[in-house]
N, C-alpha and C. Protein backbone atom coordinates (compact mmCIF):
# COMPACT_ATOMS: atom_id res chain seq x y z
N UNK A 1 28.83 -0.50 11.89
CA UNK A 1 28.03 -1.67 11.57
C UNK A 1 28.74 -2.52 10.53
N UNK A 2 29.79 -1.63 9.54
CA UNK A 2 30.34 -2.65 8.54
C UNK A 2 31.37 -3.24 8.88
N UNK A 3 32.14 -2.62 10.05
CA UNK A 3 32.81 -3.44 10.55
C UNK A 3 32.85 -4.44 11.75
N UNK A 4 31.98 -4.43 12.93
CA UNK A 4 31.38 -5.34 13.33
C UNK A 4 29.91 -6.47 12.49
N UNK A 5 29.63 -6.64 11.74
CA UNK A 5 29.17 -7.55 10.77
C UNK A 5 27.40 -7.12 11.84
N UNK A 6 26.78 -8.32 11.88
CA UNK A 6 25.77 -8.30 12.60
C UNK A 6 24.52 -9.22 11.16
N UNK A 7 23.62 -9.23 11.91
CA UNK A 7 21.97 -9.39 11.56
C UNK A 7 21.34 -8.14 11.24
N UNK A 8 20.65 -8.40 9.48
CA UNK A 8 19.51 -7.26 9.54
C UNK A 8 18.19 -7.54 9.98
N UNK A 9 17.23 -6.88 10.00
CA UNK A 9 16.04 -7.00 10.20
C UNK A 9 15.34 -8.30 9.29
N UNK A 10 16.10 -8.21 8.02
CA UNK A 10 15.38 -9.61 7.21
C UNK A 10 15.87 -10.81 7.27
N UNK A 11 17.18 -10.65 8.65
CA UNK A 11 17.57 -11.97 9.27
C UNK A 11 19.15 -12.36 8.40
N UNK A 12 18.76 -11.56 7.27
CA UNK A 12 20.62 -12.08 6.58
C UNK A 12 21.49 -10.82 7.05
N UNK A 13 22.99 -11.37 7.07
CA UNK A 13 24.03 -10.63 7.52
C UNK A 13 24.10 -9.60 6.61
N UNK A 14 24.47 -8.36 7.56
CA UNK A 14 24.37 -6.99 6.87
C UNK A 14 24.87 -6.85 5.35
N UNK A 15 24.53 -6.20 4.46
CA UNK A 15 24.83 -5.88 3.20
C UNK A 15 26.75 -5.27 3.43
N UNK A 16 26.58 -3.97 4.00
CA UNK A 16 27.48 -3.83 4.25
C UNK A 16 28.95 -4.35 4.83
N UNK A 17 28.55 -5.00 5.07
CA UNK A 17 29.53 -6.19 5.96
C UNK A 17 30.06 -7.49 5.16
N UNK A 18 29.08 -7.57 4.33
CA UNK A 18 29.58 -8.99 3.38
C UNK A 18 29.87 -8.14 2.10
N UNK A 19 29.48 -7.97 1.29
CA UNK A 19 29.08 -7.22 -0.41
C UNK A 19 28.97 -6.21 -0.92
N UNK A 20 28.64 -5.42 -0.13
CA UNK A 20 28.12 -3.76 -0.50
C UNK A 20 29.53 -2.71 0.05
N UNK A 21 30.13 -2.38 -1.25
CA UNK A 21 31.55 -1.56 -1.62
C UNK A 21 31.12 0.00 -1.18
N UNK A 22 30.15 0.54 -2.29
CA UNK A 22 29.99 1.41 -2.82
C UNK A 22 28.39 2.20 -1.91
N UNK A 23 28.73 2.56 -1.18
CA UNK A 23 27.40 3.19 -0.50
C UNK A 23 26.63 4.46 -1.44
N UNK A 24 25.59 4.43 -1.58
CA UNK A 24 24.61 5.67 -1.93
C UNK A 24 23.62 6.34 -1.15
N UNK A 25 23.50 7.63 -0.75
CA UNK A 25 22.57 8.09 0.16
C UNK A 25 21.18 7.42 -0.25
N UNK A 26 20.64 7.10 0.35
CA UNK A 26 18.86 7.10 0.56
C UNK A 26 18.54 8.10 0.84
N UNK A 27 17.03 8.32 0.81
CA UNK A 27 16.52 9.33 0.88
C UNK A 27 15.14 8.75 1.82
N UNK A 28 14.35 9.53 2.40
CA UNK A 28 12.92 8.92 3.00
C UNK A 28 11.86 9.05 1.91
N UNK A 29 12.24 9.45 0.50
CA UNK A 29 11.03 9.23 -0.72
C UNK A 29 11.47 7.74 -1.35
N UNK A 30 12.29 7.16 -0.86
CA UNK A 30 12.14 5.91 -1.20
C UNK A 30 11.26 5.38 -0.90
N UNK A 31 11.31 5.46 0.34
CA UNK A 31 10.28 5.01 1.47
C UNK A 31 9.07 4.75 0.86
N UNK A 32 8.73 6.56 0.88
CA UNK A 32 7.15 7.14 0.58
C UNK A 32 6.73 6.09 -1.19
N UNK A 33 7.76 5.74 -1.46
CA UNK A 33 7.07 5.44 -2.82
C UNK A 33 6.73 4.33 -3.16
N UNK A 34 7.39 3.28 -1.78
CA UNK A 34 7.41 2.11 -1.52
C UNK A 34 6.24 1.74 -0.56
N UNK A 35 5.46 2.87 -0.33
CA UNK A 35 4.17 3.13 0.75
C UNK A 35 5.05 2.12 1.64
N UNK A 36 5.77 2.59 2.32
CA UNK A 36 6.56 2.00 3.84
C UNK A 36 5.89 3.06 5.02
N UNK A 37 5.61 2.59 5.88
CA UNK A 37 5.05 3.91 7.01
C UNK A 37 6.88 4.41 7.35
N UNK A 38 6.73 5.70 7.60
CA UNK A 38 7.73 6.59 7.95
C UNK A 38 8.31 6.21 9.21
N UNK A 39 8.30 5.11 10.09
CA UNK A 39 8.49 4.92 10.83
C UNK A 39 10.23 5.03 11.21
N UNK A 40 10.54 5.58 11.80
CA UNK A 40 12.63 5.50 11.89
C UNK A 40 13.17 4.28 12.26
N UNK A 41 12.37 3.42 13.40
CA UNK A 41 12.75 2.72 14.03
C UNK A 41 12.62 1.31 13.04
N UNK A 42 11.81 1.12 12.23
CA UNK A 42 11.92 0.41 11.20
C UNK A 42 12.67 1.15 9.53
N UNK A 43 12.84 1.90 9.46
CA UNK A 43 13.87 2.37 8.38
C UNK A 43 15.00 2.41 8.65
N UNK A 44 15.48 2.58 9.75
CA UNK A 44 16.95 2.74 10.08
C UNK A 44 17.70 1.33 10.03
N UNK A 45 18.82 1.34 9.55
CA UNK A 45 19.71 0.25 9.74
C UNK A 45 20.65 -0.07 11.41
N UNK A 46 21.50 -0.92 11.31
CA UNK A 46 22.25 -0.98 12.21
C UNK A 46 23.18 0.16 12.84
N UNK A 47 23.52 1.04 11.81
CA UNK A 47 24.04 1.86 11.82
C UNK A 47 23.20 3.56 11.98
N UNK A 48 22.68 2.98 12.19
CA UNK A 48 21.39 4.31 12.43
C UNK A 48 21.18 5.21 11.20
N UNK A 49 21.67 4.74 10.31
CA UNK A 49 21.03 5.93 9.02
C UNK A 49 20.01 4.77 8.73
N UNK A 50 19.17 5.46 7.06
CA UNK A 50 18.26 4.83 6.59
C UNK A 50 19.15 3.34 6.10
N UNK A 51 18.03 2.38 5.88
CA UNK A 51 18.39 1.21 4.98
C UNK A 51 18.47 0.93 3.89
N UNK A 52 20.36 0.66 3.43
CA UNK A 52 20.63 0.77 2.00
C UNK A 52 19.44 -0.09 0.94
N UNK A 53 18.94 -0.93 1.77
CA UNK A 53 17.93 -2.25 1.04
C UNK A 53 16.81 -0.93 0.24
N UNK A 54 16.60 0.25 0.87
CA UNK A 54 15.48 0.88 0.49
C UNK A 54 15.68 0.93 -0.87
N UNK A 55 17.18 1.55 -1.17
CA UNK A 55 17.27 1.33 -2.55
C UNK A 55 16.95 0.57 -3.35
N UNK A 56 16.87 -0.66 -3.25
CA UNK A 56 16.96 -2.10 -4.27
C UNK A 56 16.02 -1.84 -4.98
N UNK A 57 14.81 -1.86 -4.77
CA UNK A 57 13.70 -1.79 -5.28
C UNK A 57 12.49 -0.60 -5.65
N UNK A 58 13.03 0.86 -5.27
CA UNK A 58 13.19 2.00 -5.36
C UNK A 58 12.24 2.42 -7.12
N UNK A 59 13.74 1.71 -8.13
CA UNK A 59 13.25 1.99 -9.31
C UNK A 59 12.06 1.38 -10.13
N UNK A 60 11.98 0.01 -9.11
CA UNK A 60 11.03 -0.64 -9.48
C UNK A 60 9.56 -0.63 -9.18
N UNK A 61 9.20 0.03 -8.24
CA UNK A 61 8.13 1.12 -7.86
C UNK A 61 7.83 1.99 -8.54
N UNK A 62 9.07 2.85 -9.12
CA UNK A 62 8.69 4.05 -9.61
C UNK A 62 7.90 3.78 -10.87
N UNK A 63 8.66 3.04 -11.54
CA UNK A 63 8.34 2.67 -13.03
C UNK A 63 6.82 1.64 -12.78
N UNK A 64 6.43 0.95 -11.86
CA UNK A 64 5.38 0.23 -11.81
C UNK A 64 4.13 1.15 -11.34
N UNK A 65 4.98 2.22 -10.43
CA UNK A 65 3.43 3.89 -10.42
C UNK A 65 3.21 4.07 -11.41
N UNK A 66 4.01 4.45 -12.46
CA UNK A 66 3.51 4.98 -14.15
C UNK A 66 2.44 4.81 -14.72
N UNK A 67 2.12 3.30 -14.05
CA UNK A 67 0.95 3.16 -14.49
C UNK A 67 -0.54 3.52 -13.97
N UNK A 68 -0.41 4.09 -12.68
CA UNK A 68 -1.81 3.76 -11.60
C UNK A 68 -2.28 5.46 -11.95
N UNK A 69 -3.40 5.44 -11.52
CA UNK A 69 -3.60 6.97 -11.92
C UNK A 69 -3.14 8.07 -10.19
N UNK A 70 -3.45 8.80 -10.10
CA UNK A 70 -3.09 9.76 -9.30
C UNK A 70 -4.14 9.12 -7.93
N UNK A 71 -3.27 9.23 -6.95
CA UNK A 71 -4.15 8.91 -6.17
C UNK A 71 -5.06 9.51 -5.36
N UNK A 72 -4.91 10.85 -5.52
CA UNK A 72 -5.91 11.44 -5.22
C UNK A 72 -7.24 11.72 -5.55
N UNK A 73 -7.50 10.90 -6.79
CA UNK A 73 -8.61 10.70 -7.96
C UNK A 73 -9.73 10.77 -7.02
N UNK A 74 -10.80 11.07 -7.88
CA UNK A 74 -12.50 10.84 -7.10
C UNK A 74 -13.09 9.90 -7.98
N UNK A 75 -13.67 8.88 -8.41
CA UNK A 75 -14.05 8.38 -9.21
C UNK A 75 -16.01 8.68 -8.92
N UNK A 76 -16.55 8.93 -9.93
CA UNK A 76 -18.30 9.31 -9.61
C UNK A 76 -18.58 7.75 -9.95
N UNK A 77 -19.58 7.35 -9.25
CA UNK A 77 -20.47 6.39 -9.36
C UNK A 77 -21.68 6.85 -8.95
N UNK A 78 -22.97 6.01 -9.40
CA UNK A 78 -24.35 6.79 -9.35
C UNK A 78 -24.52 6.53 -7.59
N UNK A 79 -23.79 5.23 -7.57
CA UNK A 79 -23.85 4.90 -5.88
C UNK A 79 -23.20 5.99 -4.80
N UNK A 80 -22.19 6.56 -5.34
CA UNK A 80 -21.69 7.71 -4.73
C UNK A 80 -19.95 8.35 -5.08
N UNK A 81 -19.70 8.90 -4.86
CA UNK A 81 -18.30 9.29 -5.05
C UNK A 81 -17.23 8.45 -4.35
N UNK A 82 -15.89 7.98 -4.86
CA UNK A 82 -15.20 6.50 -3.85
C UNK A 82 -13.86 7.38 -4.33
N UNK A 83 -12.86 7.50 -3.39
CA UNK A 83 -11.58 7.11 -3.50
C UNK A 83 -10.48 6.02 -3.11
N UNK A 84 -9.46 6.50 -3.69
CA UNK A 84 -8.24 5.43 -3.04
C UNK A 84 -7.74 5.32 -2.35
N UNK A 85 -7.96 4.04 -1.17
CA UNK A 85 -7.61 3.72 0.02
C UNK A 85 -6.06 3.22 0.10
N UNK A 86 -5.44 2.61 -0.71
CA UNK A 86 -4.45 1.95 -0.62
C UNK A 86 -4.20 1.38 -1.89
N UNK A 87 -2.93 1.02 -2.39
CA UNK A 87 -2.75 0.63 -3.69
C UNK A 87 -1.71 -0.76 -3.40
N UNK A 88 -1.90 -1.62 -4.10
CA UNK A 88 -0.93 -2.80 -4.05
C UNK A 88 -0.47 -3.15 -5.59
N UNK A 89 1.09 -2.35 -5.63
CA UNK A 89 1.53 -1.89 -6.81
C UNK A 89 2.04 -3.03 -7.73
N UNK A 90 2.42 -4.15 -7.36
CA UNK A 90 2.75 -5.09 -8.02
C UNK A 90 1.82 -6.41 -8.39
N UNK A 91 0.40 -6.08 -7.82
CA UNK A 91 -0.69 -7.00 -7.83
C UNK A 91 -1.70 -6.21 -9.20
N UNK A 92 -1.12 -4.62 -8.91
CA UNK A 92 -1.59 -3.76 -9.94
C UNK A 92 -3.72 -3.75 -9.34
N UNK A 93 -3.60 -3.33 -8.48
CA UNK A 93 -5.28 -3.47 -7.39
C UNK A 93 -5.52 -1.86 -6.93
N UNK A 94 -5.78 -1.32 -6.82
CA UNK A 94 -6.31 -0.19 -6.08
C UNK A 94 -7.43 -0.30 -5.19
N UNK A 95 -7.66 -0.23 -3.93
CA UNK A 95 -8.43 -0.33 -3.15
C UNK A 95 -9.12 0.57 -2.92
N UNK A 96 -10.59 0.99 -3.28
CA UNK A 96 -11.13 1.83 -3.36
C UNK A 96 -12.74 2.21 -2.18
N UNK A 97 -12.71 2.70 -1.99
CA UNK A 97 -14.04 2.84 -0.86
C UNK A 97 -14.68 4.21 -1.12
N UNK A 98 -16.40 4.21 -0.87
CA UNK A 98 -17.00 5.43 -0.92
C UNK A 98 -16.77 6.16 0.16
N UNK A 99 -16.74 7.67 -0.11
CA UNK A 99 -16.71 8.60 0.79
C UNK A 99 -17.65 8.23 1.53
N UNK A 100 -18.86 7.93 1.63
CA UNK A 100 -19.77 7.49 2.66
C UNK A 100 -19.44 6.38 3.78
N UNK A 101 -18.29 5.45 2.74
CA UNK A 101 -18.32 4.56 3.69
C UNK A 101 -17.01 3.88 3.75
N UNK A 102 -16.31 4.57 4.30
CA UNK A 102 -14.49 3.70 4.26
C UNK A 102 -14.25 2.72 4.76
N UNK A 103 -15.12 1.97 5.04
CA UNK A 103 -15.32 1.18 5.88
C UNK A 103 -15.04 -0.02 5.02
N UNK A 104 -15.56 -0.24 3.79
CA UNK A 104 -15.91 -1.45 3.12
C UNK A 104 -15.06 -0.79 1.90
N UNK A 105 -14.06 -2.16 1.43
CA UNK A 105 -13.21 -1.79 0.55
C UNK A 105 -13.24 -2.51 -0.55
N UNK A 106 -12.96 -2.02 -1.78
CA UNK A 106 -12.92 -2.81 -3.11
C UNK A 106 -11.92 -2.79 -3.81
N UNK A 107 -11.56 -3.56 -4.25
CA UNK A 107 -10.42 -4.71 -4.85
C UNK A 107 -10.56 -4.21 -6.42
N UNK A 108 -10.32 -3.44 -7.08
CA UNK A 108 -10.10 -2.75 -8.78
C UNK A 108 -9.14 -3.11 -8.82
N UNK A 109 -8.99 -3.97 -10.23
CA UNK A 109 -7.69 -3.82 -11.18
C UNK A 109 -7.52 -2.60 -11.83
N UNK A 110 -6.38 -2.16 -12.16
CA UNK A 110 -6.15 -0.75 -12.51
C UNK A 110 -6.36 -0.76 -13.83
N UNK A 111 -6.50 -1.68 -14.90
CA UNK A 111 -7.22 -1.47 -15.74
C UNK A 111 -8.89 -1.05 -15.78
N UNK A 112 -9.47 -1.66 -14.60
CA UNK A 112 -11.23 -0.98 -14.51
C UNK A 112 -10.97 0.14 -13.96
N UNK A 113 -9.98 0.34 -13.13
CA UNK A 113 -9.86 1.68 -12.75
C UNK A 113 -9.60 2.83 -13.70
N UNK A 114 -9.32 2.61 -14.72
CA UNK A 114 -8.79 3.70 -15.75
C UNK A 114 -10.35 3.90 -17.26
N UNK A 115 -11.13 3.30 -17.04
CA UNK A 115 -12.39 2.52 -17.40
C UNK A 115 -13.01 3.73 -16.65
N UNK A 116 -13.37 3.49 -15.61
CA UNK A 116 -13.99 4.15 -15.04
C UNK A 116 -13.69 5.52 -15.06
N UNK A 117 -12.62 5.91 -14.73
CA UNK A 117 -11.96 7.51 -14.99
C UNK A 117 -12.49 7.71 -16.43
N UNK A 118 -12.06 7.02 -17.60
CA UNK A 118 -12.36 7.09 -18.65
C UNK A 118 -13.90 7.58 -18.76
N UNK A 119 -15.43 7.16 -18.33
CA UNK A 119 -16.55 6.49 -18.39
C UNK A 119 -16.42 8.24 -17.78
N UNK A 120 -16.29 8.70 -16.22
CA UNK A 120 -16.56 10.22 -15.60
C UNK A 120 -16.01 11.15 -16.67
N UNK A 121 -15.02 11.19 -17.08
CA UNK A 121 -14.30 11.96 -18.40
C UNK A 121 -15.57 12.20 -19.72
N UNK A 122 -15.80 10.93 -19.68
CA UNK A 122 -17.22 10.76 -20.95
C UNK A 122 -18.43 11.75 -20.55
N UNK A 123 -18.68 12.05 -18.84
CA UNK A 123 -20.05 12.36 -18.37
C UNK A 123 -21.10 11.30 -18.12
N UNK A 124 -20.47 9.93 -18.18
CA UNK A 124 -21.18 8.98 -17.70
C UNK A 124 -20.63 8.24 -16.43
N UNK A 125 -21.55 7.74 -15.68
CA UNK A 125 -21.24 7.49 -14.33
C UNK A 125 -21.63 5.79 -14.34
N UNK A 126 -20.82 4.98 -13.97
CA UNK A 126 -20.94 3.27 -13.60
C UNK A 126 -21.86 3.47 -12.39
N UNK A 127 -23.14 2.17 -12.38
CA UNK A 127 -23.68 2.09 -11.75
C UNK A 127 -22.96 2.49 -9.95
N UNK A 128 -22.32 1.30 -9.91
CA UNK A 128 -21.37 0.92 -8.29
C UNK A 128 -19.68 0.59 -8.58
N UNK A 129 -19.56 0.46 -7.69
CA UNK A 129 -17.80 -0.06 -7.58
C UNK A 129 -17.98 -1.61 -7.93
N UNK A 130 -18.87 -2.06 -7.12
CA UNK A 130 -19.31 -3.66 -6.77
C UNK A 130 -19.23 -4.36 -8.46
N UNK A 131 -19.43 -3.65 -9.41
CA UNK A 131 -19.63 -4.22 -10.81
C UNK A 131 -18.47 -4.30 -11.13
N UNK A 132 -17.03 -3.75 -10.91
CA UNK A 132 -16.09 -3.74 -10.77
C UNK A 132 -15.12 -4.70 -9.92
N UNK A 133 -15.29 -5.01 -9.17
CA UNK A 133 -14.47 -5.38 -8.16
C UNK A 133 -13.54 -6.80 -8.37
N UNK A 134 -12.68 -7.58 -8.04
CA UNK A 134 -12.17 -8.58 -8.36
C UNK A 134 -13.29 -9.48 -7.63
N UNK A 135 -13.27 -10.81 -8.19
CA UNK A 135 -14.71 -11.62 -7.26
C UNK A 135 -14.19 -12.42 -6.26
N UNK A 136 -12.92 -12.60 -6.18
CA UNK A 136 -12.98 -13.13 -4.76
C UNK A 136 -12.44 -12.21 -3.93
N UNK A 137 -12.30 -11.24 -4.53
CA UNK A 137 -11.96 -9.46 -3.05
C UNK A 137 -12.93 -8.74 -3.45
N UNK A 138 -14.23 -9.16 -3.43
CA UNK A 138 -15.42 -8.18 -3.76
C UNK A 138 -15.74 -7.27 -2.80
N UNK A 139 -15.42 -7.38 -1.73
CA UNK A 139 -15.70 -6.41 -0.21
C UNK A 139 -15.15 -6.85 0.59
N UNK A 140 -14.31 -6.08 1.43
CA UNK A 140 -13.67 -6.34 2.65
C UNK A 140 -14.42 -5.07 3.61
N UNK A 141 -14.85 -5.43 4.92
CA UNK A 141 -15.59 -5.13 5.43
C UNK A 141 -14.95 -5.15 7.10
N UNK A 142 -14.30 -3.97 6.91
CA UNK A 142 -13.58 -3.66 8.62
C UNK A 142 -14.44 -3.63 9.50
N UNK A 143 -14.14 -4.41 10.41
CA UNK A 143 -15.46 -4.57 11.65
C UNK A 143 -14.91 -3.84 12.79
N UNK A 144 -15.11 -3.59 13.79
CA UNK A 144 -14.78 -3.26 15.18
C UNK A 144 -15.56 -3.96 15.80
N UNK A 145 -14.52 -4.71 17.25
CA UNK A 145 -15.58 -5.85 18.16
C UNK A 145 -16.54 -4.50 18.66
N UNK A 146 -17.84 -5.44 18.60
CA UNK A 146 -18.75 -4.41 19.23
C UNK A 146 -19.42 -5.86 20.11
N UNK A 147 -19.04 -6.84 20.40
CA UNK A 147 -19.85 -7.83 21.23
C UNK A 147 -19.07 -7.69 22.74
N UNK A 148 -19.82 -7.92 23.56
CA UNK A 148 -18.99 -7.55 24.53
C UNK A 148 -17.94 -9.55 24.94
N UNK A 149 -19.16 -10.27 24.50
CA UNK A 149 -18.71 -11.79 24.27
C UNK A 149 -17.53 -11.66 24.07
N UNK A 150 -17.17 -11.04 22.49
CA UNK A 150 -15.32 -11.00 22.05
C UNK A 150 -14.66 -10.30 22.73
N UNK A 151 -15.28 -9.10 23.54
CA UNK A 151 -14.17 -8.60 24.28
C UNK A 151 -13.23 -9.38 25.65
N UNK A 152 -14.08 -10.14 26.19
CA UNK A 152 -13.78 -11.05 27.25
C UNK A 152 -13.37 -12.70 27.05
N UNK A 153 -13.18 -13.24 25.97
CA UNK A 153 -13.20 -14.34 25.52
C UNK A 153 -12.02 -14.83 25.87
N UNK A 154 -11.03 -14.58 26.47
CA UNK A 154 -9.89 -14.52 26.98
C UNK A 154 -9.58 -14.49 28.53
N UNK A 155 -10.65 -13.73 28.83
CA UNK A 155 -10.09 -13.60 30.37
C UNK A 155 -10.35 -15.05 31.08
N UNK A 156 -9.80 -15.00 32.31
CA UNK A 156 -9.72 -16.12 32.78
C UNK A 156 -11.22 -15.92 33.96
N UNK A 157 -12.18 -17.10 33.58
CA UNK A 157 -13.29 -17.41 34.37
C UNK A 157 -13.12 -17.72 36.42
């Protein structure tokens, strides 16, 4: 690949091919830390190993986790017990939903998030998540078409 040149996936000419001397193994916990799905066919480069790019930004993840709490956390609310759905590490958000209902997701800054851990640690429990939430990502609310209208809205009459 470094010596036939080519296109990467982000459309500029390979690293290797223009700039990049000094190769370093990757690893697939780059990946994982970069919450990238494990997918090969999108990790792999031209050259069929992983993508040196994984590196770039690697350390800058790591050091920006430091801050989020574990994600396996339970947080108690009187509304019910919620964990973490997904984290968006540079927006610093944790997306959080009740075990009852994963359905509907909430938007925490990781500062209320550590509030709250703090508050269960105390033996006191926050009313809801909802008192929490950022106000214009107060609930996101995954639907599935259930009309049969949307299912056909397309076909040809």
């Amino acid at each position: 690949a470094s010596r036939l040149g080519g296109l990467g996936s982000c459309g500029r000419e390979l690293c290797c091919s223009t700039w990049l001397t000094s190769f370093h193994s990757v690893s697939t916990a780059a990946a994982r830390v970069q919450q990238m799905s494990l997918n090969p066919q999108k990790l792999a480069g031209q050259c069929s190993k992983l993508k040196c790019c994984l590196n770039y930004e690697f350390e800058a993840y790591q050091d920006a986790l430091k801050e989020f709490p574990d994600e396996n956390i339970v947080l108690k609310t009187r509304k019910g017990e919620a964990t973490v759905q997904k984290i968006d590490v540079f927006a610093g958000i944790l997306w959080l939903s009740y075990k009852t209902n994963d359905g509907e997701l909430y938007a925490i800054p990781i500062q209320q998030v550590k509030e709250i851990i703090q508050m269960n640690k105390n033996g006191k429990q926050p009313e809801k998540l909802e008192d929490f939430a950022r106000k214009q990502e107060k609930k996101v609310v995954l639907d599935m078409v259930t009309s049969t209208e949307d299912l056909h809205r397309f076909d040809k009459k």
